[in-house]
C-alpha atoms as a PDB file:
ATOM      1  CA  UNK A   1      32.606  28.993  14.417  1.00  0.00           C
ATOM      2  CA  UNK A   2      31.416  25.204  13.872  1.00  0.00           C
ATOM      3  CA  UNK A   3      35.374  24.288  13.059  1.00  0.00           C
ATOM      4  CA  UNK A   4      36.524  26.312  16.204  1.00  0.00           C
ATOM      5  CA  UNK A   5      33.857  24.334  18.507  1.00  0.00           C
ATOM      6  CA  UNK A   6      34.930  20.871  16.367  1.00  0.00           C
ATOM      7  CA  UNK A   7      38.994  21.379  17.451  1.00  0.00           C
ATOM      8  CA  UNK A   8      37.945  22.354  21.045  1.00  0.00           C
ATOM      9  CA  UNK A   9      35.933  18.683  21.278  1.00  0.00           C
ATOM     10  CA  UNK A  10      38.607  16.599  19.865  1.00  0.00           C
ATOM     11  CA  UNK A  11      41.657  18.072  22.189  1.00  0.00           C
ATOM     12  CA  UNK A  12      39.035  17.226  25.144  1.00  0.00           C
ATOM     13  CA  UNK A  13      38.207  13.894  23.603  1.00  0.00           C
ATOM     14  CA  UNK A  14      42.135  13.165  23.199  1.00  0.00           C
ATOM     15  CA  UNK A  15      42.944  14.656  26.664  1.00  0.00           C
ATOM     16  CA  UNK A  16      40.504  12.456  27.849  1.00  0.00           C
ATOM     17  CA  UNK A  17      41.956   9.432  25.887  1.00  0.00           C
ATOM     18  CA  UNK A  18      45.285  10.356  27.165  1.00  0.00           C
ATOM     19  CA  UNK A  19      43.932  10.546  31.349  1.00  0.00           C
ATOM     20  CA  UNK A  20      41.959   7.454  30.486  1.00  0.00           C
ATOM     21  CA  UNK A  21      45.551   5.824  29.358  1.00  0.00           C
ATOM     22  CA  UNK A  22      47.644   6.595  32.164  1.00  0.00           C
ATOM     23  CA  UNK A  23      45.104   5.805  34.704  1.00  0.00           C
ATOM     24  CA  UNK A  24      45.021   2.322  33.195  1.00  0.00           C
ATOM     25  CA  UNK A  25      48.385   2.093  33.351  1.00  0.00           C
ATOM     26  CA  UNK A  26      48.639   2.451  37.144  1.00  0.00           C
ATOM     27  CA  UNK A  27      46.322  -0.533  37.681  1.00  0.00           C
ATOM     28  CA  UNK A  28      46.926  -3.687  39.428  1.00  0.00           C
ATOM     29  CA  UNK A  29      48.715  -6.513  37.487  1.00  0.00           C
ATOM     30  CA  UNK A  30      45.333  -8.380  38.871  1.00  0.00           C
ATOM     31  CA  UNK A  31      42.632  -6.003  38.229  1.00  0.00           C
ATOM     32  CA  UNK A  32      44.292  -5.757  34.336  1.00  0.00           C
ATOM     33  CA  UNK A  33      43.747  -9.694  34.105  1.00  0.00           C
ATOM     34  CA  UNK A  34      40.188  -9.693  35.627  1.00  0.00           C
ATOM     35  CA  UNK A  35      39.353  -7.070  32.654  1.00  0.00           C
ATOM     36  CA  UNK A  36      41.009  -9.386  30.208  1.00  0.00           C
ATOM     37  CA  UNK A  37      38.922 -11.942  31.043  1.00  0.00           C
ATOM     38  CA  UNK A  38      35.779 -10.045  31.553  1.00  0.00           C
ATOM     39  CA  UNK A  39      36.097  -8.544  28.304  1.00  0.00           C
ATOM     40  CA  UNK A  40      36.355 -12.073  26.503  1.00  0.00           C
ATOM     41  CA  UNK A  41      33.878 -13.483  28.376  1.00  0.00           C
ATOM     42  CA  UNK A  42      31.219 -10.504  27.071  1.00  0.00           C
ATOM     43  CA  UNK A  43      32.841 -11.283  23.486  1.00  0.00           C
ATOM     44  CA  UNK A  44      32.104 -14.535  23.582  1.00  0.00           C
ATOM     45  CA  UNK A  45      28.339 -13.791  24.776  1.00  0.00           C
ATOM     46  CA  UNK A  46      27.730 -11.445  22.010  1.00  0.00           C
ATOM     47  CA  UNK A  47      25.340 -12.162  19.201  1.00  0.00           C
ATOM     48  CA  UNK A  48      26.504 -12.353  16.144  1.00  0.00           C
ATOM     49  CA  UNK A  49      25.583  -9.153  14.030  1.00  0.00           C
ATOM     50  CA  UNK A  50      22.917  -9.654  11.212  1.00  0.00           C
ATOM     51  CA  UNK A  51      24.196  -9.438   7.864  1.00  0.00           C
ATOM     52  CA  UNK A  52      22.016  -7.146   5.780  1.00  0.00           C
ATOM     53  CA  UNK A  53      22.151  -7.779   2.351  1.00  0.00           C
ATOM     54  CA  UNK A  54      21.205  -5.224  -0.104  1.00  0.00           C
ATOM     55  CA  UNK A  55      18.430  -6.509  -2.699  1.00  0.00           C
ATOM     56  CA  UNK A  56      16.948  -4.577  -4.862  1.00  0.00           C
ATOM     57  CA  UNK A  57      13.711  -3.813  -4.507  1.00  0.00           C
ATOM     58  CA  UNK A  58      10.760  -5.582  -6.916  1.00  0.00           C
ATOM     59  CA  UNK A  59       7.821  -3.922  -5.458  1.00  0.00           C
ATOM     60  CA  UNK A  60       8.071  -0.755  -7.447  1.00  0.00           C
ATOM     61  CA  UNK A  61       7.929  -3.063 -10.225  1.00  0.00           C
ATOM     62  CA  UNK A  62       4.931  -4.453  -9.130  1.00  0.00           C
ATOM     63  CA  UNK A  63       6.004  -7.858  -8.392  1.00  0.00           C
ATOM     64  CA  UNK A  64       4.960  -7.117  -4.537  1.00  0.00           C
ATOM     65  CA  UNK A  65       6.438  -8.420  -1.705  1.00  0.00           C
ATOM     66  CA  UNK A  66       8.845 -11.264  -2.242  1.00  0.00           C
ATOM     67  CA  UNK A  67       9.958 -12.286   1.394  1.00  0.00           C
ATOM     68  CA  UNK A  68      10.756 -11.162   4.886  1.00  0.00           C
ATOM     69  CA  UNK A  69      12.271  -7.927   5.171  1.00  0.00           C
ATOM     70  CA  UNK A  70      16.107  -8.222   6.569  1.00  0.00           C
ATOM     71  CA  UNK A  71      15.405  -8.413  10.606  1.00  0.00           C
ATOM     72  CA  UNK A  72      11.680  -8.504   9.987  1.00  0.00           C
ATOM     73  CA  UNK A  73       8.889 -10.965  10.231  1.00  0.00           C
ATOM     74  CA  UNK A  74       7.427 -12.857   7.484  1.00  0.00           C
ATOM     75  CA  UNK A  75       4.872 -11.731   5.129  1.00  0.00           C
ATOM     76  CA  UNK A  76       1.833 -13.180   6.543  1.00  0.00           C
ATOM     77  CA  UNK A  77      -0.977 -14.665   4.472  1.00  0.00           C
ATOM     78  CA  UNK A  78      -4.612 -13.202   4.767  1.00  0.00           C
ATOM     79  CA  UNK A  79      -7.451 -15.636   5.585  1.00  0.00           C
ATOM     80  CA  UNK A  80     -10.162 -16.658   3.605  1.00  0.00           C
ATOM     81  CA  UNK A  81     -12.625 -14.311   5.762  1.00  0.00           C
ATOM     82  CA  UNK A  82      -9.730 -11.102   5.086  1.00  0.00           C
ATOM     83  CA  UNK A  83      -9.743 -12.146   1.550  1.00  0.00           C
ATOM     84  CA  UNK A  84     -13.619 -12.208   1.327  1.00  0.00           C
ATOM     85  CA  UNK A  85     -13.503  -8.646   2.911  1.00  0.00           C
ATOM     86  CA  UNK A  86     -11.371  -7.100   0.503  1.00  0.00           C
ATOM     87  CA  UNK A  87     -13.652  -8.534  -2.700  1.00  0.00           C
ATOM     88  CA  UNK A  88     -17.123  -7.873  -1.998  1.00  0.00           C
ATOM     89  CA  UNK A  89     -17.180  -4.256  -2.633  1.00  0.00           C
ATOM     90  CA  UNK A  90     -15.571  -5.519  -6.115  1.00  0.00           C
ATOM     91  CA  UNK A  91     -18.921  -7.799  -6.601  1.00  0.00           C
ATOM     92  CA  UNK A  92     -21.065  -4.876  -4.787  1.00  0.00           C
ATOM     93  CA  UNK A  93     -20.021  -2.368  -7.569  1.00  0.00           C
ATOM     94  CA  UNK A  94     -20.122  -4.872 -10.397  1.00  0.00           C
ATOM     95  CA  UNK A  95     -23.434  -6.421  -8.956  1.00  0.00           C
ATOM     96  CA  UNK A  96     -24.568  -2.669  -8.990  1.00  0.00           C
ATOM     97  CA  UNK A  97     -23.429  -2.074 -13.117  1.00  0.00           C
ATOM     98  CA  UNK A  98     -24.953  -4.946 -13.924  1.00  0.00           C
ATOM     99  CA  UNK A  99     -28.796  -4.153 -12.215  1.00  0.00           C
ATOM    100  CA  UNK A 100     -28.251  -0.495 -13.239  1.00  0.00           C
ATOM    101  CA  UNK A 101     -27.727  -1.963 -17.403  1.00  0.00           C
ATOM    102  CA  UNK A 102     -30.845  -3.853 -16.888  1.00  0.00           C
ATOM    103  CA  UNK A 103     -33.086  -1.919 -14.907  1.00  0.00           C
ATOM    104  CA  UNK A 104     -32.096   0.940 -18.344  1.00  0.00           C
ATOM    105  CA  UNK A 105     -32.906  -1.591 -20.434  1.00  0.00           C
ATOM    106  CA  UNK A 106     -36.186  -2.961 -19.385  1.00  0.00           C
ATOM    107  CA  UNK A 107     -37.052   1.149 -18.985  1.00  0.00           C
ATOM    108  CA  UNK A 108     -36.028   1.360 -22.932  1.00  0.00           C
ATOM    109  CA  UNK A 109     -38.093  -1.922 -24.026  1.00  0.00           C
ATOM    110  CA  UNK A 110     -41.125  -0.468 -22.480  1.00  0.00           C
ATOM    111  CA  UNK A 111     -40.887   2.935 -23.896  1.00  0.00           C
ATOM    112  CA  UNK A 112     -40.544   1.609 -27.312  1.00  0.00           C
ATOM    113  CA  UNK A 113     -43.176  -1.538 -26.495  1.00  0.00           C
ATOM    114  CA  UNK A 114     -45.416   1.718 -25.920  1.00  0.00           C
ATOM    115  CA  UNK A 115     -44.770   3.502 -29.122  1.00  0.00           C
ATOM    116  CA  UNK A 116     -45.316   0.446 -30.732  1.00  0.00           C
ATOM    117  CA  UNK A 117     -48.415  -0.487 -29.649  1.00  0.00           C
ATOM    118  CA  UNK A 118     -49.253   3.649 -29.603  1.00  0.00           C
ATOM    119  CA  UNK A 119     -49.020   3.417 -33.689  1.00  0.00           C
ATOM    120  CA  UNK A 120     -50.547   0.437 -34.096  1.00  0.00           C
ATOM    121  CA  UNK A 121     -53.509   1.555 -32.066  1.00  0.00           C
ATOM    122  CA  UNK A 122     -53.561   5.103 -33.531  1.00  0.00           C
ATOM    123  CA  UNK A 123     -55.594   5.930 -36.266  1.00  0.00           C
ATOM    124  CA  UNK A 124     -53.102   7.391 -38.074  1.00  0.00           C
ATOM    125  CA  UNK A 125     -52.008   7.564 -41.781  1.00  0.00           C
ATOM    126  CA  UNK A 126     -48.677   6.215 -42.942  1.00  0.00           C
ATOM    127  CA  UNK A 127     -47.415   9.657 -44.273  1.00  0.00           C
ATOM    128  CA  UNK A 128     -47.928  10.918 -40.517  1.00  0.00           C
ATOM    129  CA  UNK A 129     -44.913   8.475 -39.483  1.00  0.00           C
ATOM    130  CA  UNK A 130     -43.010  10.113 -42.160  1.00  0.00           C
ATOM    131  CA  UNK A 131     -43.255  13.545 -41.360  1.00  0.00           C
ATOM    132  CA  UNK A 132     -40.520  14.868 -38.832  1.00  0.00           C
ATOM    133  CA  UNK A 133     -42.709  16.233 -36.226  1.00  0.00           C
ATOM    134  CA  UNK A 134     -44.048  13.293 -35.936  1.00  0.00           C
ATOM    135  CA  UNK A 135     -41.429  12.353 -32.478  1.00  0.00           C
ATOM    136  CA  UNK A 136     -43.104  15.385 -31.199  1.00  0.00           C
ATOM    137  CA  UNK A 137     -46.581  14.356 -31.707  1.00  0.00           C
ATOM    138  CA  UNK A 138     -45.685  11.213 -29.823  1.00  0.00           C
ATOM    139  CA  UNK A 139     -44.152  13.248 -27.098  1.00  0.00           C
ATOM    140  CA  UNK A 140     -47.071  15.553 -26.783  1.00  0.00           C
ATOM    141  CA  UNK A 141     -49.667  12.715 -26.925  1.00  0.00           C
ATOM    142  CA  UNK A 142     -48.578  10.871 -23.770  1.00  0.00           C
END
């Protein structure tokens, strides 16, 4: 059915052509040059079409962007402040790492400062810091 509507619009686009024709035809030796000249006149106004040229595309390859887009604006550079706002949750997170590896550490110096000095307080005999059990005695005395 498409193809049947498709040959009905071009015999009424080339009837149309055809009326369109004739009818110019029939007009004025005058009117025909004041066309002429209008038509140039609008040519000669017209902007010139941009060129696009095809360039293949680095930012999948991680290059980024390169330039202005064809018909675009210019990539714009980001102030110091927009810069600024894009790293500090960078420095937040590795600010964070770094107090949550020392805070762990200073936790693990004092637990073993305390079995230290809990052993060499402690009464004790040597073979008790042989035996096995003797982690659990620790546990179980604090």
């Amino acid at each position: 059915m498409s193809s049947a509507l498709e040959h009905k619009e071009l015999e009424f686009v080339q009837g149309m052509r055809r009326a369109l024709d004739e009818s110019a035809a029939n007009l004025p030796s005058s009117t025909t040059v004041r066309l002429t000249a209008a038509r140039k006149a609008a040519l000669a106004r017209k902007k010139a079409e941009p060129v696009l040229v095809r360039v293949p595309s680095l930012a999948a390859a991680g290059v980024g962007n390169i330039g202005a887009l064809p018909g675009g604006l210019p990539p714009r550079r980001r102030s110091a402040l927009a810069r600024f706002a894009l790293a500090w949750p960078l420095a937040a997170l590795v600010a964070g790492l770094f107090a949550i590896a020392y805070f762990e550490d200073q936790q693990r110096t004092a637990e073993l400062a305390d079995i230290d000095a809990a052993m060499l307080s402690d009464d004790l005999p040597l073979t008790a810091y042989l035996d096995h059990g003797f982690n659990a005695y620790l546990t179980r005395a604090h």
